[in-house]
Protein backbone atom coordinates (compact mmCIF):
# COMPACT_ATOMS: atom_id res chain seq x y z
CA UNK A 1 53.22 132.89 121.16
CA UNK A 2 56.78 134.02 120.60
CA UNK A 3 58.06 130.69 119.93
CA UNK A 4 55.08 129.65 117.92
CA UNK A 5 56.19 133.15 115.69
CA UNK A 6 59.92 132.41 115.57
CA UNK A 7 59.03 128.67 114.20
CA UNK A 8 57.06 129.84 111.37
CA UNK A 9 59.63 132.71 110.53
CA UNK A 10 62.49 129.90 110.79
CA UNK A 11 60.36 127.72 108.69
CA UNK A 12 59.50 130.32 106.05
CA UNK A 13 63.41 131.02 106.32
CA UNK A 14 64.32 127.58 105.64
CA UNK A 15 61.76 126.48 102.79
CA UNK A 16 63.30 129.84 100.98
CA UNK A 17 66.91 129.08 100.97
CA UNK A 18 65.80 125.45 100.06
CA UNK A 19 64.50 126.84 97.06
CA UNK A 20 67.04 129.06 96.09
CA UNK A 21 69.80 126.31 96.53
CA UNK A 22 67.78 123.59 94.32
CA UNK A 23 67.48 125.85 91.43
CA UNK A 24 70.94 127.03 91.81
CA UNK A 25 73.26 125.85 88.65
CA UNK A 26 76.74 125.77 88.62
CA UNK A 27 78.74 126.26 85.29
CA UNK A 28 80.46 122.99 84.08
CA UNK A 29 84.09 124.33 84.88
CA UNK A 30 83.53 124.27 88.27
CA UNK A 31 82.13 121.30 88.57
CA UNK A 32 85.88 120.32 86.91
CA UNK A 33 87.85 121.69 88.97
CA UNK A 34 86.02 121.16 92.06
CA UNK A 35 86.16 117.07 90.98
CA UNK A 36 90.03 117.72 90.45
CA UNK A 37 90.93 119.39 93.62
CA UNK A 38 88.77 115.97 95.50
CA UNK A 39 90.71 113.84 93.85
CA UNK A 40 94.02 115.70 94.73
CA UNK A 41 93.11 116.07 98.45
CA UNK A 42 91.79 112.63 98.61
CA UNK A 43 95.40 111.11 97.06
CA UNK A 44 97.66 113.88 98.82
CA UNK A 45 99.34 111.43 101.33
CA UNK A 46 99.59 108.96 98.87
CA UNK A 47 101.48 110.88 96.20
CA UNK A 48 103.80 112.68 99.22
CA UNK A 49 104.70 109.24 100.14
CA UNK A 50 105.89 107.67 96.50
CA UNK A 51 107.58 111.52 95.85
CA UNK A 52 109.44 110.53 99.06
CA UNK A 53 110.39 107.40 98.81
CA UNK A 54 111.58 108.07 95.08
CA UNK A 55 113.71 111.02 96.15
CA UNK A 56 115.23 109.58 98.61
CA UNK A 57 116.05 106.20 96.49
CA UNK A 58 117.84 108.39 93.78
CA UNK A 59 119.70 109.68 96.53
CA UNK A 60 120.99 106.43 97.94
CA UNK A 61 121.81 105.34 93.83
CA UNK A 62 123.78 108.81 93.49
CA UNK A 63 125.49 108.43 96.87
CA UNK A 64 126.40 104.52 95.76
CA UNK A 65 128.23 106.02 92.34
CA UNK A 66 130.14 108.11 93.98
């Protein structure tokens, strides 16, 4: 009986938060940003590398002039 009771709570639990979440709305701004900070996290390594690589080429060209 007690697990039969705590499946139905659970359930009823469950069914509620699904409902909340699916009419839940978030303003358009967020949506923005959140799409920004993907794309940053998702290119991180990427753009490390080529800031790398560029700083340390302008460092070989300055140490050349010299």
């Amino acid at each position: 009986m007690k697990v039969w009771a705590t499946t139905v709570i659970v359930l009823f639990v469950f069914v509620q938060m699904f409902q909340w979440v699916k009419g839940f709305i978030l303003p358009l701004p967020i949506y923005v940003l959140a799409g920004a900070f993907l794309a940053i996290a998702s290119n991180y390594e990427k753009g490390i590398s080529l800031f790398v690589k560029a700083s340390s080429s302008n460092l070989n060209e300055d140490n050349n002039n010299l």
